[in-house]
PDB file of N, CA and C in Angstrom:
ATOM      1  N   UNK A   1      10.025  -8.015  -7.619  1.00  0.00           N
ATOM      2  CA  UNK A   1      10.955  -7.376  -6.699  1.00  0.00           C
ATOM      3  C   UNK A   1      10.407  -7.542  -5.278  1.00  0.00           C
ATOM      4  N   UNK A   2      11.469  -7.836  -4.199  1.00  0.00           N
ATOM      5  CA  UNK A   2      10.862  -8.204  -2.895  1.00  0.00           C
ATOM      6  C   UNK A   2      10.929  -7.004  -2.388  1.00  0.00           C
ATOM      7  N   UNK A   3       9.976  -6.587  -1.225  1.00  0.00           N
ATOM      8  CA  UNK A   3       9.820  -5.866  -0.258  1.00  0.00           C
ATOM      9  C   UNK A   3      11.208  -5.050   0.140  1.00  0.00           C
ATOM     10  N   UNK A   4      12.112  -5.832   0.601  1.00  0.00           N
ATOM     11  CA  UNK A   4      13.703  -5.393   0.675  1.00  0.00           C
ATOM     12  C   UNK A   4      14.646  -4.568  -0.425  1.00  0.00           C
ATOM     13  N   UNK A   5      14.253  -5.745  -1.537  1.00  0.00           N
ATOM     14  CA  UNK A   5      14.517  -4.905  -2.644  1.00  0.00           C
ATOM     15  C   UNK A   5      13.905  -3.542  -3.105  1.00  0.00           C
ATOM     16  N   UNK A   6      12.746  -3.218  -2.752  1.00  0.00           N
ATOM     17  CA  UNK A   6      12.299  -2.376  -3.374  1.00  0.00           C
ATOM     18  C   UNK A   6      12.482  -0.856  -2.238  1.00  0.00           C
ATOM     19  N   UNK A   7      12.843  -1.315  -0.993  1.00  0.00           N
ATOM     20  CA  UNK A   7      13.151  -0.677   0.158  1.00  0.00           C
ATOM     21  C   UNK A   7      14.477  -0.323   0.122  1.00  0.00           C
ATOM     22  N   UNK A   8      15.531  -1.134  -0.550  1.00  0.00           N
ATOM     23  CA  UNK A   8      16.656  -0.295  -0.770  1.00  0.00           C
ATOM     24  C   UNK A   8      16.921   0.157  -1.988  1.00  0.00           C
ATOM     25  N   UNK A   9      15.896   0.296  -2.586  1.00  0.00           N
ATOM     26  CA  UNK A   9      15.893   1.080  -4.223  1.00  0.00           C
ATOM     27  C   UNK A   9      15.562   2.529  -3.502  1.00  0.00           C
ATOM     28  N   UNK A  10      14.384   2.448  -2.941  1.00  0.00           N
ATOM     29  CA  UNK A  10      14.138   3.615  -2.130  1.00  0.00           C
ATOM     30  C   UNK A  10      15.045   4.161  -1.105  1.00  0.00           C
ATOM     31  N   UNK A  11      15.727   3.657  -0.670  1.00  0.00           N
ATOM     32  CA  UNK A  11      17.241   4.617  -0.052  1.00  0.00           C
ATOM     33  C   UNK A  11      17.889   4.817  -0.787  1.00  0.00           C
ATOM     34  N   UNK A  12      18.041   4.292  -1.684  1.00  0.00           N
ATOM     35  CA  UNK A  12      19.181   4.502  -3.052  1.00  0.00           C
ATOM     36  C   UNK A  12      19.090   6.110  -3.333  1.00  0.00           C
ATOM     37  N   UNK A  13      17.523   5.960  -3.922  1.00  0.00           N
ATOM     38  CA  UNK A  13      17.143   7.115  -4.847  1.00  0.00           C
ATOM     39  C   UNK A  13      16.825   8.278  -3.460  1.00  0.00           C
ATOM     40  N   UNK A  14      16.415   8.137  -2.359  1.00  0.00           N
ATOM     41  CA  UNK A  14      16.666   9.171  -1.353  1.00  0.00           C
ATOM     42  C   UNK A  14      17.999   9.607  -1.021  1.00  0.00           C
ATOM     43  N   UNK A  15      18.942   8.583  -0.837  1.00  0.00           N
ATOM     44  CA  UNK A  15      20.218   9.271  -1.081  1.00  0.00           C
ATOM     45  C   UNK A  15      20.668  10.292  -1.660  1.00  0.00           C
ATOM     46  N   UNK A  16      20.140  10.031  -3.190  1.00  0.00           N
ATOM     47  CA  UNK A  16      20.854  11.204  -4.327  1.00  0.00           C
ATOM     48  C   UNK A  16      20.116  12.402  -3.974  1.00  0.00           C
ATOM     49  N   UNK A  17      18.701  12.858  -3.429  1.00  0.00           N
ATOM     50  CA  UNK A  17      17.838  13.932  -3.674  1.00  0.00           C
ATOM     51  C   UNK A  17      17.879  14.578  -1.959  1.00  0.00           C
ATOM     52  N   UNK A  18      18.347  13.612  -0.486  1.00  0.00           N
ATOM     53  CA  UNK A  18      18.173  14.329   0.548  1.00  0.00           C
ATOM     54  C   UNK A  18      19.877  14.839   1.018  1.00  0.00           C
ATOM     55  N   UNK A  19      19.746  16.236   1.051  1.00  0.00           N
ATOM     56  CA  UNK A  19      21.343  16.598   1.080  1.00  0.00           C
ATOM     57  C   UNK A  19      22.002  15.987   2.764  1.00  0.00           C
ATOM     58  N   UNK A  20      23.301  15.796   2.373  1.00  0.00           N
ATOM     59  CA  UNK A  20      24.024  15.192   3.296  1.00  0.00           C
ATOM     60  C   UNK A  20      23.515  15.414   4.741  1.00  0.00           C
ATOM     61  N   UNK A  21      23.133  16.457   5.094  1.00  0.00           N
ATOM     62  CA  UNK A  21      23.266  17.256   6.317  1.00  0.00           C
ATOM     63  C   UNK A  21      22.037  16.930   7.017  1.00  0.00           C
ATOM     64  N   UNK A  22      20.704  16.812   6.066  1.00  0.00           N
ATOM     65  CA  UNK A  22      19.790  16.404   6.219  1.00  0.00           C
ATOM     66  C   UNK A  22      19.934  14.945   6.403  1.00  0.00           C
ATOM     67  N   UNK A  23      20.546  13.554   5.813  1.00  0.00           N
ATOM     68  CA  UNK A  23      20.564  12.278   5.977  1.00  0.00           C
ATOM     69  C   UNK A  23      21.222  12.074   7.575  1.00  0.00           C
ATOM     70  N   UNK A  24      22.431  12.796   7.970  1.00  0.00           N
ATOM     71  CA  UNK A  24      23.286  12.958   8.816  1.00  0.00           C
ATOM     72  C   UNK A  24      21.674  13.369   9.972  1.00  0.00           C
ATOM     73  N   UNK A  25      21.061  14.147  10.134  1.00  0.00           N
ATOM     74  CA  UNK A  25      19.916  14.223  10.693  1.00  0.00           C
ATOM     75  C   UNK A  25      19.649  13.020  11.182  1.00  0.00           C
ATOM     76  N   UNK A  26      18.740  12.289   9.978  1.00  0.00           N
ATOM     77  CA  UNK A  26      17.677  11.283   9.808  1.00  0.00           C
ATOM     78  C   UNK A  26      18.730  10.250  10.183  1.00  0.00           C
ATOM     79  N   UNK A  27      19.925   9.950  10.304  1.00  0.00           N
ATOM     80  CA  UNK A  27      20.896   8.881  10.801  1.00  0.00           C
ATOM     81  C   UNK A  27      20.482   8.524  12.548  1.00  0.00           C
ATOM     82  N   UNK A  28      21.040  10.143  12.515  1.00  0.00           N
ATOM     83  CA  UNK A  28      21.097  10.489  14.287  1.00  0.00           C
ATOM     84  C   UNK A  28      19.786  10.431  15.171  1.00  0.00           C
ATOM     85  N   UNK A  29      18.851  10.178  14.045  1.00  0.00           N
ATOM     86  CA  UNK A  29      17.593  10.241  15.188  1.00  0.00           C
ATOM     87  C   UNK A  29      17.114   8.454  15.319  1.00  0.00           C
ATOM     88  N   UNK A  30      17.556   7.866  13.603  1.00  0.00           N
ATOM     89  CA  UNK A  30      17.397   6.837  13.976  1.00  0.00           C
ATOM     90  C   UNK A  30      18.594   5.920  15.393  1.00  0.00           C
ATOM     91  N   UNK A  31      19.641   5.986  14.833  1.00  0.00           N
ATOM     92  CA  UNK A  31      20.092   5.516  15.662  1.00  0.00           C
ATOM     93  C   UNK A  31      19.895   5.882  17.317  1.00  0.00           C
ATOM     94  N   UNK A  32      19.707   6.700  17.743  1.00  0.00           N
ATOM     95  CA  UNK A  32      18.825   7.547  18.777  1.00  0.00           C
ATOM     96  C   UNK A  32      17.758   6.468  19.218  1.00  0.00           C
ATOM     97  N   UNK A  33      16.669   6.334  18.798  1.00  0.00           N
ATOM     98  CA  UNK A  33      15.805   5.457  18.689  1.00  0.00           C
ATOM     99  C   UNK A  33      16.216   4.046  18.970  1.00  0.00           C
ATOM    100  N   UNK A  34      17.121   3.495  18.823  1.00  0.00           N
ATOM    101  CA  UNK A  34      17.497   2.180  18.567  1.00  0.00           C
ATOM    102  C   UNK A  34      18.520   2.008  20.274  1.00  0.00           C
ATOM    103  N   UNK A  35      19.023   3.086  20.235  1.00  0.00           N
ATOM    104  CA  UNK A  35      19.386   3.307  21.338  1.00  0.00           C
ATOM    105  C   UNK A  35      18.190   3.405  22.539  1.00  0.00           C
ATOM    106  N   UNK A  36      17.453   4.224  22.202  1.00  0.00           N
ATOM    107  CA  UNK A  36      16.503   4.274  23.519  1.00  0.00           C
ATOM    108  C   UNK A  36      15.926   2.850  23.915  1.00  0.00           C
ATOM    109  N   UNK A  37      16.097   1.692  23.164  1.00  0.00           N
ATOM    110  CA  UNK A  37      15.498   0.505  23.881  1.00  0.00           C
ATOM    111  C   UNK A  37      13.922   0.558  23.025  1.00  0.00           C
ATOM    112  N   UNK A  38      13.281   1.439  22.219  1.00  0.00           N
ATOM    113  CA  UNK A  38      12.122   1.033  21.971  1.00  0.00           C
ATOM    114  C   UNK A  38      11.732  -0.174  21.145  1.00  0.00           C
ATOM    115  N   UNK A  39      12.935  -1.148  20.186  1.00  0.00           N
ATOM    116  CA  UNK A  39      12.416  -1.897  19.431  1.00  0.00           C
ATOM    117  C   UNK A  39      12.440  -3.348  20.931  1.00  0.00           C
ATOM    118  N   UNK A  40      12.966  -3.059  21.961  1.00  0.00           N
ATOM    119  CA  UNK A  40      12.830  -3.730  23.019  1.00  0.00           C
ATOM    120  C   UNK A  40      11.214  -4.341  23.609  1.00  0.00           C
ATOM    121  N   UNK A  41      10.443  -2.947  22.637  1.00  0.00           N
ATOM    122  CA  UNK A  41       8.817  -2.648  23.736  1.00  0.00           C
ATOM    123  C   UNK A  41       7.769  -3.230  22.492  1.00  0.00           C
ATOM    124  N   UNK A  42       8.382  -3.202  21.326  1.00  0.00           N
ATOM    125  CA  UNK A  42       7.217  -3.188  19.973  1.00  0.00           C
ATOM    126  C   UNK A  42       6.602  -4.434  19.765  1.00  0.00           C
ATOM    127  N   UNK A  43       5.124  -4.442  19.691  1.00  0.00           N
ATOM    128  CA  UNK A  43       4.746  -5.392  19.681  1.00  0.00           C
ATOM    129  C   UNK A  43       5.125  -6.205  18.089  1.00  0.00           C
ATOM    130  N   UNK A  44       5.692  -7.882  18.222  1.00  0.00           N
ATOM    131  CA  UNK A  44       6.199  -8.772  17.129  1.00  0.00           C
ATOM    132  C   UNK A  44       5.101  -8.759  15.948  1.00  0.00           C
ATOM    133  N   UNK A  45       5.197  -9.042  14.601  1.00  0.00           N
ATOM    134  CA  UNK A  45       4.279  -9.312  13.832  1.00  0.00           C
ATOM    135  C   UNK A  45       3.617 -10.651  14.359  1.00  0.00           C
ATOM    136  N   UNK A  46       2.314 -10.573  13.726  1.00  0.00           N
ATOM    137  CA  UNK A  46       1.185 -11.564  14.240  1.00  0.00           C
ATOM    138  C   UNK A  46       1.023 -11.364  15.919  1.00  0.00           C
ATOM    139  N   UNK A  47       1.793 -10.271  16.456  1.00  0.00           N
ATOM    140  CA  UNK A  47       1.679 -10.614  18.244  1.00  0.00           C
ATOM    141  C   UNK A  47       0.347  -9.620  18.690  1.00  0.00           C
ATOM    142  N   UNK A  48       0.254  -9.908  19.256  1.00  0.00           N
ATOM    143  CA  UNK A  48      -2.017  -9.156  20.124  1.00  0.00           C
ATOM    144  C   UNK A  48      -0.718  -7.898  20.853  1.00  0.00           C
ATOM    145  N   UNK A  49      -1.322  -6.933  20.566  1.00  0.00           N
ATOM    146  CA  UNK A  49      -1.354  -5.611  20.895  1.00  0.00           C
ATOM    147  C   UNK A  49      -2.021  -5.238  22.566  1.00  0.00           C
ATOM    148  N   UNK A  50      -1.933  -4.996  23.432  1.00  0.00           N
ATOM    149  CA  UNK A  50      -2.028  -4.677  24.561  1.00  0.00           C
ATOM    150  C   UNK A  50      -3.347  -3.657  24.196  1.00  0.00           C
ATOM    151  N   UNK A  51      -4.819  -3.905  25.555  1.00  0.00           N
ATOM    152  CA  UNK A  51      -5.628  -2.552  25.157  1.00  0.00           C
ATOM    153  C   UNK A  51      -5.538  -1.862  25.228  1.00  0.00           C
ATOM    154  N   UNK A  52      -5.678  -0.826  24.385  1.00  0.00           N
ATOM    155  CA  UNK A  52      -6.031   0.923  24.613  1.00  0.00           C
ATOM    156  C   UNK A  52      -6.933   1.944  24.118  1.00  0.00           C
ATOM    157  N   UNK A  53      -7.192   2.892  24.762  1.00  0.00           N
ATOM    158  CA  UNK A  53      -7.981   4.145  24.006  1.00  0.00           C
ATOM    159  C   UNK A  53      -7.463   5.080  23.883  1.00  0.00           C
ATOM    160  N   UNK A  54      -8.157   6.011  23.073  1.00  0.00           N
ATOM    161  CA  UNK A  54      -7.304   7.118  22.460  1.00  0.00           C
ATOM    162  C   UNK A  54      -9.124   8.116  21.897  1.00  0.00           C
ATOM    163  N   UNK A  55      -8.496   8.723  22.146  1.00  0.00           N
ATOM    164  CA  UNK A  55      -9.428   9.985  21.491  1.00  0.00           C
ATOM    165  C   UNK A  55      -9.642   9.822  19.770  1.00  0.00           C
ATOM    166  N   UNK A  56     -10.724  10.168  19.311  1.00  0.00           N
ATOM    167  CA  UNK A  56     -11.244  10.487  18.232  1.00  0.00           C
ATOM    168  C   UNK A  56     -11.144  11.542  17.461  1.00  0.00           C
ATOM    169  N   UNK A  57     -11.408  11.617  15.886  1.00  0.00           N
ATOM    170  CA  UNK A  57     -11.577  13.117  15.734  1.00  0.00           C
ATOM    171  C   UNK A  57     -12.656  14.061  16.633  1.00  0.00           C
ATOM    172  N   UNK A  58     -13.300  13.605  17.287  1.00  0.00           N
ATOM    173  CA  UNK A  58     -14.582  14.439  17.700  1.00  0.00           C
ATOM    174  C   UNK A  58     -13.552  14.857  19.226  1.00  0.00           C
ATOM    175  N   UNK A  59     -12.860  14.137  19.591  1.00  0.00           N
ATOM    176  CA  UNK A  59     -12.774  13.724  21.241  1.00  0.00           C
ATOM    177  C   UNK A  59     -13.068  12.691  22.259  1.00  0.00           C
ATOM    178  N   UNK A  60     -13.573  12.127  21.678  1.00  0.00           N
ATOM    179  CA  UNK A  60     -14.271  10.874  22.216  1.00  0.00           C
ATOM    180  C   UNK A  60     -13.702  10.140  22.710  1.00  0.00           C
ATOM    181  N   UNK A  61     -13.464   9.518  23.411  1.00  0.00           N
ATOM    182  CA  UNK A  61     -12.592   7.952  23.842  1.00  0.00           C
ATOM    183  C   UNK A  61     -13.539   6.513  22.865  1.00  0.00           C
ATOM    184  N   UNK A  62     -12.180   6.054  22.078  1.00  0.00           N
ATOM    185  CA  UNK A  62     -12.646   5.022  21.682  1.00  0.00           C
ATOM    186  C   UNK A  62     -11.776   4.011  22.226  1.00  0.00           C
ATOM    187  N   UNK A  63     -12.226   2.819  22.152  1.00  0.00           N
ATOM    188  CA  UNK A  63     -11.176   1.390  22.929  1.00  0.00           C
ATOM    189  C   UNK A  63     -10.885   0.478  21.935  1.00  0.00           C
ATOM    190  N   UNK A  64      -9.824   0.036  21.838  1.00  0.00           N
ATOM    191  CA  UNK A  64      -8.725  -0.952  20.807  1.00  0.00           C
ATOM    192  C   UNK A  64     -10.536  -2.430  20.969  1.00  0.00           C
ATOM    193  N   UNK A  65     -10.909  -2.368  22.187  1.00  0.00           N
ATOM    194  CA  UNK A  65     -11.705  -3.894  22.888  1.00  0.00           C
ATOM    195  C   UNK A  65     -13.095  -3.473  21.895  1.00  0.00           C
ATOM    196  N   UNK A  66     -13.564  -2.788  21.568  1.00  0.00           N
ATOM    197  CA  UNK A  66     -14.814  -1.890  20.936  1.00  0.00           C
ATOM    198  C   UNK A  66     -15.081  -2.185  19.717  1.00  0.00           C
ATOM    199  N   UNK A  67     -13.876  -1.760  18.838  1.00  0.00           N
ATOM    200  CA  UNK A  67     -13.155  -2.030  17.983  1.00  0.00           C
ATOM    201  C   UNK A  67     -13.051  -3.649  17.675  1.00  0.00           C
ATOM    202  N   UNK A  68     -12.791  -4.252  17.973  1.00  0.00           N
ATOM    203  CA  UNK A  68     -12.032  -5.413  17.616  1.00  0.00           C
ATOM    204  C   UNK A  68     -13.610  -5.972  17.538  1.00  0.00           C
ATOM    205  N   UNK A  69     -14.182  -6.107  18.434  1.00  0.00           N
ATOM    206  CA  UNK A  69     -15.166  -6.307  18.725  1.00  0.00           C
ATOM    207  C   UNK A  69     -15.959  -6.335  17.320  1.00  0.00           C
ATOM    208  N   UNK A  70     -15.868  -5.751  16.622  1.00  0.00           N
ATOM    209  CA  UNK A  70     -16.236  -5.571  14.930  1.00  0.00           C
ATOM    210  C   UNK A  70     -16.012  -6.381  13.803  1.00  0.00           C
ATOM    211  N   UNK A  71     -14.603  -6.671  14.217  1.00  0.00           N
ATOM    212  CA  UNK A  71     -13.902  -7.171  13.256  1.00  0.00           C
ATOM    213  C   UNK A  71     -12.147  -7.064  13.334  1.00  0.00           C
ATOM    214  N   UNK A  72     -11.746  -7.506  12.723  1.00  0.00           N
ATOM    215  CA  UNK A  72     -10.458  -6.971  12.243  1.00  0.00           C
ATOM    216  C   UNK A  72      -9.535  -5.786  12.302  1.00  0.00           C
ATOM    217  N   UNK A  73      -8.448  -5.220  12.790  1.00  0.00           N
ATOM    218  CA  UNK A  73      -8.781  -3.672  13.423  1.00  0.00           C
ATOM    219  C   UNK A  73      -7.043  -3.483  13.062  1.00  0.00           C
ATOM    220  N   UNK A  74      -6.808  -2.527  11.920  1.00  0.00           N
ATOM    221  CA  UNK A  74      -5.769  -2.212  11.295  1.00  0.00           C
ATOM    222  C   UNK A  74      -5.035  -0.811  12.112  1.00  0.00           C
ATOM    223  N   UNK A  75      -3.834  -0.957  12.618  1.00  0.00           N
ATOM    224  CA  UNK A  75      -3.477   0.750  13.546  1.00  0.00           C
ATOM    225  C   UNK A  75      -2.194   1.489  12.085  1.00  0.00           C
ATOM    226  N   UNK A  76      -2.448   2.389  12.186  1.00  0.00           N
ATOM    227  CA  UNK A  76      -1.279   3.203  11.217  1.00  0.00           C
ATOM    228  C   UNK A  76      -0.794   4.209  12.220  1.00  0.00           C
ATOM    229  N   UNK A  77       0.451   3.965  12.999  1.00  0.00           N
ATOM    230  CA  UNK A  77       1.167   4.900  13.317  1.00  0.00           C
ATOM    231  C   UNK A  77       2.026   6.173  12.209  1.00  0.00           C
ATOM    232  N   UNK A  78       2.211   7.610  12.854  1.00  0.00           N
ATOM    233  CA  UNK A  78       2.698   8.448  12.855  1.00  0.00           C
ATOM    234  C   UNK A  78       2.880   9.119  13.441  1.00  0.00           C
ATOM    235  N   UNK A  79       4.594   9.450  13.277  1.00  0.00           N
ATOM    236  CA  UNK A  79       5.626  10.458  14.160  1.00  0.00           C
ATOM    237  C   UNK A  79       5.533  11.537  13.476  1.00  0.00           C
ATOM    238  N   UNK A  80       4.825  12.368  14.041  1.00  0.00           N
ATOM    239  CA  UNK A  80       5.220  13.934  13.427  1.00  0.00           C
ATOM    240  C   UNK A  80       3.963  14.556  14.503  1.00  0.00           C
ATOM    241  N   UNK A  81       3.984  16.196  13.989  1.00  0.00           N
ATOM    242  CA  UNK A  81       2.891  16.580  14.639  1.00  0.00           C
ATOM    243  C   UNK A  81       2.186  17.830  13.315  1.00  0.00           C
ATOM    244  N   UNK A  82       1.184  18.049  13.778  1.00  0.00           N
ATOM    245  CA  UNK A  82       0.326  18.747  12.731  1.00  0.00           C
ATOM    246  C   UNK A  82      -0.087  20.129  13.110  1.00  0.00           C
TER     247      UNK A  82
END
């Protein structure tokens, strides 16, 4: 099963279990998004990422250049807050 396929098995089966009102939500924010111009800014697959730093668990400033500097350097974004 390809990637696609298995990505709209998974809307399938979210369909039946997230109630209407809630999808109607998750519609409006995507399309929202798509609207704001951000897939305009995202860096392409295989494309070099622009530098940056960002704080640590400790606080620290670490740098994307530091990093790489190592090796190989994987980012996992998330939208939410904690």
């Amino acid at each position: 099963m390809s990637l696609e396929e298995k990505l709209a098995a998974t809307r399938a089966a979210s369909a039946t279990r997230i109630p209407p009102e809630s999808q109607a939500i998750m519609h409006r924010a995507t399309e929202d998004l798509r609207r704001s111009g951000i897939l305009d800014r995202i860096v392409p697959v295989g494309g070099r990422m622009p530098a940056f730093e960002l704080s640590n668990h400790d606080g620290r400033r670490v740098s994307s250049e530091d990093l790489l500097a190592g090796g190989p350097l994987v980012l996992s974004f998330f939208r939410g807050s904690w």
